[in-house]
Each structure stands twice: as structure tokens, then as C-alpha cells.
C-alpha atoms as a PDB file:
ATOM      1  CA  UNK A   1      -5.497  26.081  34.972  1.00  0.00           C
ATOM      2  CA  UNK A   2      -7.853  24.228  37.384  1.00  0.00           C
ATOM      3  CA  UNK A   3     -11.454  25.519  37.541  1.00  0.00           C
ATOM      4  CA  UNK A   4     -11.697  26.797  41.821  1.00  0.00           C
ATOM      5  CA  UNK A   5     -15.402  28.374  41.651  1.00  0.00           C
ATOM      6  CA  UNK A   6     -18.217  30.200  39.264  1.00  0.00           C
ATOM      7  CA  UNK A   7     -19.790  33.202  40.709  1.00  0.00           C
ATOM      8  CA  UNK A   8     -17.780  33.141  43.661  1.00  0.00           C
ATOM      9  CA  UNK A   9     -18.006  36.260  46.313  1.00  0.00           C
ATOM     10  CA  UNK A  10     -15.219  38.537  45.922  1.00  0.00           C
ATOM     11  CA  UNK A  11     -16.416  41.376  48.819  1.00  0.00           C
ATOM     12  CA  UNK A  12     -19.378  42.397  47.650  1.00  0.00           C
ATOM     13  CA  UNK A  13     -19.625  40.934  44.239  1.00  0.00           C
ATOM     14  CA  UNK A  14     -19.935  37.570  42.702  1.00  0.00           C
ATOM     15  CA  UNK A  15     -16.958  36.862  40.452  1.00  0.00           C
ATOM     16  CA  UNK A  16     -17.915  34.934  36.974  1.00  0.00           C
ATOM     17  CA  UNK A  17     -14.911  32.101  36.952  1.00  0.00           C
ATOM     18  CA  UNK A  18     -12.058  32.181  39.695  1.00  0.00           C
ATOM     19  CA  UNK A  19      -9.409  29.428  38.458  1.00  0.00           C
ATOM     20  CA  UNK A  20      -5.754  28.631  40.268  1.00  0.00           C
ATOM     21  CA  UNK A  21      -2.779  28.597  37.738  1.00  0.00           C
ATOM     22  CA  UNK A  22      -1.694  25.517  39.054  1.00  0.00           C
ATOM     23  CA  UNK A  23       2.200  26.306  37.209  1.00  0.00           C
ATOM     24  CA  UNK A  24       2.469  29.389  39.546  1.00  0.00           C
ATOM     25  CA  UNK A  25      -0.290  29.007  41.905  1.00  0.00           C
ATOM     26  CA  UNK A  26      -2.208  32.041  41.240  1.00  0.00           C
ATOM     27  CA  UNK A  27      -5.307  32.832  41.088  1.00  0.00           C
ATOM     28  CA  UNK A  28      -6.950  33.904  37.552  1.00  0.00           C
ATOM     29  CA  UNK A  29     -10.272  35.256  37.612  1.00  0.00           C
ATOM     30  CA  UNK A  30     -12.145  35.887  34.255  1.00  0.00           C
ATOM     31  CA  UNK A  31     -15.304  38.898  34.014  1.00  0.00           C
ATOM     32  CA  UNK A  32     -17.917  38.353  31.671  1.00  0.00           C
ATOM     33  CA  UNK A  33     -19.607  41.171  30.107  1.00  0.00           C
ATOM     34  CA  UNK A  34     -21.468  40.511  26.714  1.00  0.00           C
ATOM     35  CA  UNK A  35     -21.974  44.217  26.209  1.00  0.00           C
ATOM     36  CA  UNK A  36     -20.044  47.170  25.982  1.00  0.00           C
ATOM     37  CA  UNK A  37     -17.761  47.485  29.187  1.00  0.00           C
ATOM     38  CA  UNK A  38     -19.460  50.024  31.377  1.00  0.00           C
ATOM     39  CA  UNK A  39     -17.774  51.430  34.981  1.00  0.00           C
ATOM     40  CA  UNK A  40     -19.416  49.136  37.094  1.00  0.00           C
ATOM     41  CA  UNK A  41     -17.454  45.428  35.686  1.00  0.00           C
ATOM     42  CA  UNK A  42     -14.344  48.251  35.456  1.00  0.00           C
ATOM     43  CA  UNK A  43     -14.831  48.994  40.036  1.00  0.00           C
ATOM     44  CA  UNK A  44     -15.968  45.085  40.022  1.00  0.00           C
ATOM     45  CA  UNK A  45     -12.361  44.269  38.340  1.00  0.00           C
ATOM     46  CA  UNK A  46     -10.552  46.578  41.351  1.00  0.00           C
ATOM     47  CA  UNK A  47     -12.572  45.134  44.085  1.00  0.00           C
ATOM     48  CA  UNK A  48     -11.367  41.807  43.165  1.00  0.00           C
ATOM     49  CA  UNK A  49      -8.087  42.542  42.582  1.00  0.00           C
ATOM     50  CA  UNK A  50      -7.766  44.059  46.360  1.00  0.00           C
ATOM     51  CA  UNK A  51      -9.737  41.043  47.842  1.00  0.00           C
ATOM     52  CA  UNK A  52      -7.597  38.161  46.251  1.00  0.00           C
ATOM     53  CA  UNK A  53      -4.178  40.552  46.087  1.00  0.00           C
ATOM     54  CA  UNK A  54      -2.235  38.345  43.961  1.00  0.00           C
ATOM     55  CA  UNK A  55      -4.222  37.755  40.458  1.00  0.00           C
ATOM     56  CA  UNK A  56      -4.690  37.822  36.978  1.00  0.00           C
ATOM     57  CA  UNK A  57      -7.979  39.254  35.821  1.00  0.00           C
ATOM     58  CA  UNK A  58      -9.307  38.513  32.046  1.00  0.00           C
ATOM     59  CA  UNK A  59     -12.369  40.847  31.585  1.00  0.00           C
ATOM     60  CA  UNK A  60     -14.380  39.862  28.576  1.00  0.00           C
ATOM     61  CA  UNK A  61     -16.931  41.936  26.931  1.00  0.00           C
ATOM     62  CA  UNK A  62     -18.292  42.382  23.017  1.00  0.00           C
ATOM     63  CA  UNK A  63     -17.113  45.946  22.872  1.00  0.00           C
ATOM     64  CA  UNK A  64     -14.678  48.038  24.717  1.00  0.00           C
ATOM     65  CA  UNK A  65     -14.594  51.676  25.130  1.00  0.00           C
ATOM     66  CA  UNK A  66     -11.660  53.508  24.843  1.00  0.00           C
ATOM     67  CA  UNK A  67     -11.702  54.344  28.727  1.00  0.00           C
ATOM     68  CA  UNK A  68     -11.927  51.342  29.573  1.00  0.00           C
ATOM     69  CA  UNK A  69      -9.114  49.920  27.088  1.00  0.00           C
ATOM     70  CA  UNK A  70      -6.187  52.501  28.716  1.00  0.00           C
ATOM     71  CA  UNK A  71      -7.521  52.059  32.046  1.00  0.00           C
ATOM     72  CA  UNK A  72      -6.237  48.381  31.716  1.00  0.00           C
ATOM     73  CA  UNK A  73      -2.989  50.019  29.993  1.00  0.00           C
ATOM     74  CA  UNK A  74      -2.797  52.206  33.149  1.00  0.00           C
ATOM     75  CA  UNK A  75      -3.459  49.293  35.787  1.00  0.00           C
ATOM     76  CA  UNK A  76      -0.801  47.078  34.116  1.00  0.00           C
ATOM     77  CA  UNK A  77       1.837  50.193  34.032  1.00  0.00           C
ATOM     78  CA  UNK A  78       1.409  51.181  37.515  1.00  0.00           C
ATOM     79  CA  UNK A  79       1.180  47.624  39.437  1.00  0.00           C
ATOM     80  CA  UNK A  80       3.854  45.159  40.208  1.00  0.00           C
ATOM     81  CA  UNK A  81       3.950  41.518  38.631  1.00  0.00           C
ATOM     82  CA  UNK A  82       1.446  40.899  41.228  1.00  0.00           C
ATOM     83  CA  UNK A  83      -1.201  41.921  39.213  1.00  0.00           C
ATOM     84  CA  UNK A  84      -1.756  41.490  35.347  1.00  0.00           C
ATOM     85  CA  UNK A  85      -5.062  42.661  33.541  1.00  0.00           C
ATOM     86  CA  UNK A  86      -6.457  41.695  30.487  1.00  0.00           C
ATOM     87  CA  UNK A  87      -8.931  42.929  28.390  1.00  0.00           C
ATOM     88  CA  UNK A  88     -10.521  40.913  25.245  1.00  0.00           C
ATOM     89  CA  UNK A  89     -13.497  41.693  22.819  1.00  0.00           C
ATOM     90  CA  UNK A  90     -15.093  38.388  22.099  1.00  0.00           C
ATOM     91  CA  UNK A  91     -16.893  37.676  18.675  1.00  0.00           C
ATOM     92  CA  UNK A  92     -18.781  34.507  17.312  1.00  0.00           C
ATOM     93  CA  UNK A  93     -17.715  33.480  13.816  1.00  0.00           C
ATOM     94  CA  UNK A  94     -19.708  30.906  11.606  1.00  0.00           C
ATOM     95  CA  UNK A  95     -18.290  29.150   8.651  1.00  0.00           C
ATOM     96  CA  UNK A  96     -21.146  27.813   6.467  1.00  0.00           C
ATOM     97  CA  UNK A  97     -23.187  25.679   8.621  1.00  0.00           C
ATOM     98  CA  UNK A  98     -20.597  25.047  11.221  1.00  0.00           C
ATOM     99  CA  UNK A  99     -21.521  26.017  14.610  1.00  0.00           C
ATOM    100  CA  UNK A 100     -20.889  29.667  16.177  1.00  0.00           C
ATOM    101  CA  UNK A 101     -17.039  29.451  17.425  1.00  0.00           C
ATOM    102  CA  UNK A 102     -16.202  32.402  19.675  1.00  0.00           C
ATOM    103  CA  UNK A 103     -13.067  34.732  18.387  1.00  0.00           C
ATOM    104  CA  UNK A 104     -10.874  36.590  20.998  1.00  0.00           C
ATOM    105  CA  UNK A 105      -9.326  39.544  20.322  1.00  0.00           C
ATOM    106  CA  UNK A 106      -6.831  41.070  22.749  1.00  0.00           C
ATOM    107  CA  UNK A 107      -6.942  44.500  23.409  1.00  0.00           C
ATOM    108  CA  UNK A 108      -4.790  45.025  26.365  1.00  0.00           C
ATOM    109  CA  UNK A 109      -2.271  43.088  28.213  1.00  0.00           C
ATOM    110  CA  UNK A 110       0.462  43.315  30.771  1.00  0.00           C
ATOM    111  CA  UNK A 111       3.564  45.450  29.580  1.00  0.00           C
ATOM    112  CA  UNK A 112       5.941  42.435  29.387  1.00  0.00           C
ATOM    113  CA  UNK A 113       3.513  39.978  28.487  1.00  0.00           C
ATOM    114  CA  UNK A 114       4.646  39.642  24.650  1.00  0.00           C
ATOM    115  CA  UNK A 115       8.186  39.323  25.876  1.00  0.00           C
ATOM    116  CA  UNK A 116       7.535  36.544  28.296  1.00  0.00           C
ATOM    117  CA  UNK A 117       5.659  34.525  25.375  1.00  0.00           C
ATOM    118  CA  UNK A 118       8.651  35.031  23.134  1.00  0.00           C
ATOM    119  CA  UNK A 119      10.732  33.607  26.145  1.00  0.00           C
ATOM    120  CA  UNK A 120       8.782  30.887  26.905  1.00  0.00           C
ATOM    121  CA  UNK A 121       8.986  29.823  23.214  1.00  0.00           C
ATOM    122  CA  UNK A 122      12.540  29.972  22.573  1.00  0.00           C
ATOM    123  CA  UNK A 123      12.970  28.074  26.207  1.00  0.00           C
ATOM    124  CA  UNK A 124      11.581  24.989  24.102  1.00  0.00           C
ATOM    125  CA  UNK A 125      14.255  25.198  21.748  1.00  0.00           C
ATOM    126  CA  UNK A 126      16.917  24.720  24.880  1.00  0.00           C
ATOM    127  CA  UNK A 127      15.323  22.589  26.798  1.00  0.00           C
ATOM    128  CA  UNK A 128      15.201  18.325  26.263  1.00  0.00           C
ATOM    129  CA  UNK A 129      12.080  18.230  23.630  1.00  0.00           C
ATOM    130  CA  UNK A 130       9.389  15.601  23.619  1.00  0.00           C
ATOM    131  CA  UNK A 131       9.540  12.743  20.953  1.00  0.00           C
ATOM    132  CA  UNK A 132       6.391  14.277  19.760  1.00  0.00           C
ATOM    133  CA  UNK A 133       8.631  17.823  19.247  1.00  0.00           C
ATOM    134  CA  UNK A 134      11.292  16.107  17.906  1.00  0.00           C
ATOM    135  CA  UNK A 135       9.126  14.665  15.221  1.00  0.00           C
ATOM    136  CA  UNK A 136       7.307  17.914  14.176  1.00  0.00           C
ATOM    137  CA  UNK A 137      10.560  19.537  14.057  1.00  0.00           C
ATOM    138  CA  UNK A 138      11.371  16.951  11.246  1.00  0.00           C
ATOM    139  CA  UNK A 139       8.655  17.023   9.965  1.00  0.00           C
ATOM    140  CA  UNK A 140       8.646  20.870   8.905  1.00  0.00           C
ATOM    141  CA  UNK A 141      12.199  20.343   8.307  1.00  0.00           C
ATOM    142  CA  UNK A 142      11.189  17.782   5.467  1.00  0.00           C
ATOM    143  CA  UNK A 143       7.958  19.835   4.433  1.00  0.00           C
ATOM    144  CA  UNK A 144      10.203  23.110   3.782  1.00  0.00           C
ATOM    145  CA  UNK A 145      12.419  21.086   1.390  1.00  0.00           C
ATOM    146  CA  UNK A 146       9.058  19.816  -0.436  1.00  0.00           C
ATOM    147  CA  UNK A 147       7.906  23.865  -0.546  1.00  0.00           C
ATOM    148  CA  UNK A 148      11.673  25.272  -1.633  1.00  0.00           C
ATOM    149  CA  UNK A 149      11.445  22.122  -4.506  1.00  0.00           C
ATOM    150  CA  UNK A 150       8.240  23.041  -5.589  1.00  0.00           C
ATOM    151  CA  UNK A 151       9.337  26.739  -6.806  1.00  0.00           C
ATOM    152  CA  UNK A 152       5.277  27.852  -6.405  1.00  0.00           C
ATOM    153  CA  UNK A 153       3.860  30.887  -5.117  1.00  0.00           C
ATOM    154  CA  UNK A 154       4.551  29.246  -1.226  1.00  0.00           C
ATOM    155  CA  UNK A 155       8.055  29.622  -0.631  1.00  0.00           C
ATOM    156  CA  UNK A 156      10.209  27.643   2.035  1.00  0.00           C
ATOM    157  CA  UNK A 157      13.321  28.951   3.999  1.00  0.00           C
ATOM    158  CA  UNK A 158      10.942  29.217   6.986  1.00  0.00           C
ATOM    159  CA  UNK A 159      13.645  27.800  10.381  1.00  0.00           C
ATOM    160  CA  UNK A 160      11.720  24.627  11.238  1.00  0.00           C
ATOM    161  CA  UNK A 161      10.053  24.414  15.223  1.00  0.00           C
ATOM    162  CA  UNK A 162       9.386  21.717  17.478  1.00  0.00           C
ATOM    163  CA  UNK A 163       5.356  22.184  17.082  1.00  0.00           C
ATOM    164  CA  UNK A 164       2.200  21.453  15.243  1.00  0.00           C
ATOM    165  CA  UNK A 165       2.077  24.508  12.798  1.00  0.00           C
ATOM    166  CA  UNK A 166       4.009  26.434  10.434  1.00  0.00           C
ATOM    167  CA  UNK A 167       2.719  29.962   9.570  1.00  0.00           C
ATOM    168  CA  UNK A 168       4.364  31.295   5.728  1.00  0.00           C
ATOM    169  CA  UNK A 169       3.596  34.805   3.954  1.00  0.00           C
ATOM    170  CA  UNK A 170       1.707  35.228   0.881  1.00  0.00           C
ATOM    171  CA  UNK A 171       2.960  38.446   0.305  1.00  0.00           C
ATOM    172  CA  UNK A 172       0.235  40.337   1.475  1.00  0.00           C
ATOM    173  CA  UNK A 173      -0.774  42.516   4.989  1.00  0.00           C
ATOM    174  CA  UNK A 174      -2.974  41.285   7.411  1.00  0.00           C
ATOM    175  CA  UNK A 175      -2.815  37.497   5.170  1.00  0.00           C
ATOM    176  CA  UNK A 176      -1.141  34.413   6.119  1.00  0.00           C
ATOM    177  CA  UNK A 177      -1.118  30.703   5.433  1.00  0.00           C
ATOM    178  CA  UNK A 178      -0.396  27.934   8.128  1.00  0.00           C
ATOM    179  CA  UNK A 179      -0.133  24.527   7.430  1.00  0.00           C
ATOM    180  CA  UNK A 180      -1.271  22.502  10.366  1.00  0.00           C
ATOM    181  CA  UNK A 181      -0.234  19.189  11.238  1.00  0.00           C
ATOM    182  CA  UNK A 182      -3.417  16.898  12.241  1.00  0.00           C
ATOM    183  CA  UNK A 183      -1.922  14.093  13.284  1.00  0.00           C
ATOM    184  CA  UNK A 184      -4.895  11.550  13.945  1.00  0.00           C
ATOM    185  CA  UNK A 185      -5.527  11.887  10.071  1.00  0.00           C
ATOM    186  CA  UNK A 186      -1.946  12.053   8.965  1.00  0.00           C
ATOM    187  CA  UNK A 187      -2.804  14.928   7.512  1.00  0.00           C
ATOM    188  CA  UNK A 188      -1.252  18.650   7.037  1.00  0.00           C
ATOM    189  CA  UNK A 189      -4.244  21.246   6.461  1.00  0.00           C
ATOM    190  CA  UNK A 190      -4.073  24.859   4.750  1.00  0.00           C
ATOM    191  CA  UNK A 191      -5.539  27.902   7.284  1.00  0.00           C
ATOM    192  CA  UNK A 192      -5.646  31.006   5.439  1.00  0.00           C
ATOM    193  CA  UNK A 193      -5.409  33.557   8.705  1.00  0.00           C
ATOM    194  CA  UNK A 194      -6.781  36.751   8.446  1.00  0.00           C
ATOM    195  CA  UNK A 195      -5.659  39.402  11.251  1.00  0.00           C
ATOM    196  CA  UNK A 196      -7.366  42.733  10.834  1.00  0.00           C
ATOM    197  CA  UNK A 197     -10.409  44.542  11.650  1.00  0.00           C
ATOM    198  CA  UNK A 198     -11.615  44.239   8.171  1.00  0.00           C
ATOM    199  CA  UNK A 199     -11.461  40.445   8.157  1.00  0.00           C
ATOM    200  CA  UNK A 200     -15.299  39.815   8.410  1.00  0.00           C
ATOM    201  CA  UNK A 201     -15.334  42.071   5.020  1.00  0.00           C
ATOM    202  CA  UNK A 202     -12.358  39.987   3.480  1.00  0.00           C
ATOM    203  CA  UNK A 203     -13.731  36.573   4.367  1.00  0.00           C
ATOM    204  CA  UNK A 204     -17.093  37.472   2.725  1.00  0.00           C
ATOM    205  CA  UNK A 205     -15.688  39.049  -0.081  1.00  0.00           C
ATOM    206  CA  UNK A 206     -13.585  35.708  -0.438  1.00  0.00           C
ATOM    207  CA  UNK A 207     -16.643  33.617   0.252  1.00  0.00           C
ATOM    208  CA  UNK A 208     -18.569  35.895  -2.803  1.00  0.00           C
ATOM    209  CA  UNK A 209     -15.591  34.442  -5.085  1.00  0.00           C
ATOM    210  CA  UNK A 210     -15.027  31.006  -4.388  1.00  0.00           C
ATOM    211  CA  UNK A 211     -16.355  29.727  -7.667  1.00  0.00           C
ATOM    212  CA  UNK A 212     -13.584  32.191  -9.392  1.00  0.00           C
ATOM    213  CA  UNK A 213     -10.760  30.877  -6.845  1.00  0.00           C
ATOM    214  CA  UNK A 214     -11.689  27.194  -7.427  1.00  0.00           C
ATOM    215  CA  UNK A 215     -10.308  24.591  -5.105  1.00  0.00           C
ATOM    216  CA  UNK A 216      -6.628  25.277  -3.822  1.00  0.00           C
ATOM    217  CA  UNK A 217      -3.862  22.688  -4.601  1.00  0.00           C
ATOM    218  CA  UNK A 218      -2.580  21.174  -1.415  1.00  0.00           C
ATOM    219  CA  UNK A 219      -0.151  19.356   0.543  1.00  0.00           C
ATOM    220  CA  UNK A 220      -1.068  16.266   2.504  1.00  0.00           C
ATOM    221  CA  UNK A 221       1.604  14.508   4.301  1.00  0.00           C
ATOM    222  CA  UNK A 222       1.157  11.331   5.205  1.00  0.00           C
ATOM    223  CA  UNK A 223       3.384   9.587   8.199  1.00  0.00           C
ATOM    224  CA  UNK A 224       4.855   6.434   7.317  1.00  0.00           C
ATOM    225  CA  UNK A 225       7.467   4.319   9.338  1.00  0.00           C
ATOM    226  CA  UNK A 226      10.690   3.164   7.976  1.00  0.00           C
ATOM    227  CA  UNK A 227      12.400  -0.022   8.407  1.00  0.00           C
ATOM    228  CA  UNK A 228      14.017   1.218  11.787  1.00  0.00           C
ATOM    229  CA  UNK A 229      10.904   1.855  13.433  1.00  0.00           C
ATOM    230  CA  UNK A 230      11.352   6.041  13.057  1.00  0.00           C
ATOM    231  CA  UNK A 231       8.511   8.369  11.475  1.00  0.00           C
ATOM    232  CA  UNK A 232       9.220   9.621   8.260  1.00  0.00           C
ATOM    233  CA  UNK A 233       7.451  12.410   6.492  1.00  0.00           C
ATOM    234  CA  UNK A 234       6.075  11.240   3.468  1.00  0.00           C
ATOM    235  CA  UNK A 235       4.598  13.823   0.775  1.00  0.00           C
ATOM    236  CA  UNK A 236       2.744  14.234  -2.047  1.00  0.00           C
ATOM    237  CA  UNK A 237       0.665  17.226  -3.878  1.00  0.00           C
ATOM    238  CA  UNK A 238      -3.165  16.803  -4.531  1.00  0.00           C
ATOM    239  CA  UNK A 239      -4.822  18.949  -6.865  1.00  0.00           C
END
């Protein structure tokens, strides 16, 4: 997206951001409201959907009522591809003495906009990949073999993708581990993702037993080059 204009008249109101999509050349305008969503953003939102008449709208707010939630539902049901409307609660996260990072949560989005994501990813997998894809692709392909070999807690058998992260169960709701390639640092690192509206509980109750969990064994992977000039993964386990 390409950044067109901050609070930029829309009829009588000033929108917050108005960006072009420059993939499908629409326009995408994004609301701010670091409240709870209250009517007046919501008749904002439908004034500037009639005055641009082809547009995605992101409205952004700390809270959002119920209303306001299946009115979105509502607006994406009843309108043509024209229009999409999201609608995403925003939180700021601190880990230790890192600074705030903002958190997104989506709570509503256009009927088929799940399915087009799932397209769009498999579409990778038939179209010519990158060398850059081909070489996470082997990369994960290598990594799984390391896991399945390993016979821990982490299991492999995961189908490998062209891209920078591998997400793999620990057997529990809500939980997840990804290992993430960095490659400036040749590095893979360990995300334990939490995805429920309990996870500011979880991570402090995790945070109140870090002495008991003690530092997690991991994986670094390291890229080396062979004799023919091609990346190979190269592993090995760190306590």
C-alpha cells in the first residue's frame, strides 16, 4: 500500500489515513479510535464509504461494542466486493523492558476474506517461487527431519512451505510454537504463540514461573554453503 493522505476530507469529515492498494488500485482508508467505538466513527465509516465508493475501511479502536462488531458483520453481508470493512481492537504489549508493541486483534472481516487468504497462499505453491522460497522450503524440509530424529516432545511430519516460519502443536488449546527463520543471524528462533483472550493471564502466569521452567533447549540452524555453491541447512541442538 502507498500512503495517499492523513486527515484527508471525506464530505464532511477528516479521514485518519487514506492509502491506494497499489495491487488493485483501491483505496484503503484506516479510522482511529483509541476508545470504545461509539456511533459517531460508526456514521464517519458510512460517509466515507459513499464519498470514495470503492474502498476498504479498517476502523481501529481499544474496545468494541457488540453493536458495533455485527454492524461490520452486517455491512460486509449486505455490500458487494466493492466494499470490505474491518474492525480491530488494538492492544500494547511489553515484554520486560522492551518497548510497547501494539497487538491487533480482528474482530470482523469481509465474509470471504479467510478464503481469499487461504487462496492466495496455496497460489504460491503453483506459481514459479523465488530462490529465497525455494530455500526456506528446504530448509523446513531439512529441519522436520532434525525434529522427527530427535523423538522429543516437538514432533515433525509438519508438509514443509516456501516461507520464513513453521508453526507446530504442543498439544495444548490456544498454544503453539513457531520456529522462525532469521536469516541475517543464521539463526532459527522459538515463538511460543498464545491466541486467546486469556493470554495476558497465561503470559504472566508463565513469566511468575520462569525460574521453575528454566531455559528451553533449542534449535539453531546455521546456513552453510556446499562445494557447489547451494545453501545447505546445517543443524545442531543447544542446551
Amino acid at each position: 500500500m502507498e500512503l495517499e493522505a492523513q486527515e484527508r476530507a471525506v464530505g464532511p469529515f477528516r479521514a485518519d489515513i487514506l492509502c491506494k492498494d497499489i495491487g488493485t488500485d483501491r483505496w484503503v482508508l484506516i479510522e482511529n479510535q483509541l476508545e470504545r467505538t461509539d456511533h459517531v466513527h460508526l456514521g464517519q465509516l458510512l460517509t466515507y464509504a459513499s464519498g470514495l465508493e470503492a474502498v476498504t475501511i479498517v476502523w481501529i479502536a481499544a474496545r468494541f461494542t457488540e453493536e458495533h462488531r455485527s454492524t461490520l458483520d452486517w455491512l460486509n453481508r449486505i455490500t458487494d466486493e466493492s466494499f470490505r470493512f474491518f474492525g480491530l481492537e488494538v492492544e500494547l504489549w511489553r515484554i520486560g523492558d522492551s518497548p510497547a508493541a501494539p497487538k491487533f486483534n480482528i474482530v470482523s472481516k469481509p465474509n470471504d476474506w479467510s478464503q481469499s487468504v487461504a487462496q492466495a497462499a496455496r497460489a504460491i505453491d503453483d506459481a514459479q517461487l523465488s530462490e529465497t522460497r525455494i530455500m526456506q522450503r528446504a530448509y523446513w524440509t531439512a529441519f522436520d527431519k532434525v525434529l522427527s530424529a530427535a523423538r522429543g516432545p516437538i514432533s515433525g511430519g509438519r508438509k514443509p512451505q516456501p516461507q520464513s516460519w513453521m508453526g507446530y502443536s504442543v498439544g495444548r488449546g490456544h498454544f503453539g510454537l513457531n520456529a522462525v527463520m532469521v536469516r541475517p543471524k543464521k539463526q532459527v528462533r522459538a515463538e511460543l504463540y498464545i491466541s486467546s483472550d486469556k493470554s495476558k493471564a497465561f503470559f504472566h502466569l508463565l513469566a511468575a514461573q520462569k525460574d521453575e521452567i528454566g531455559a528451553p533447549a533449542r534449535i539453531c540452524a546455521r546456513l552453510g554453503r556446499t562445494g557447489g555453491g547451494s545453501r545447505q541447512p546445517n543443524f545442531s541442538l543447544l542446551g
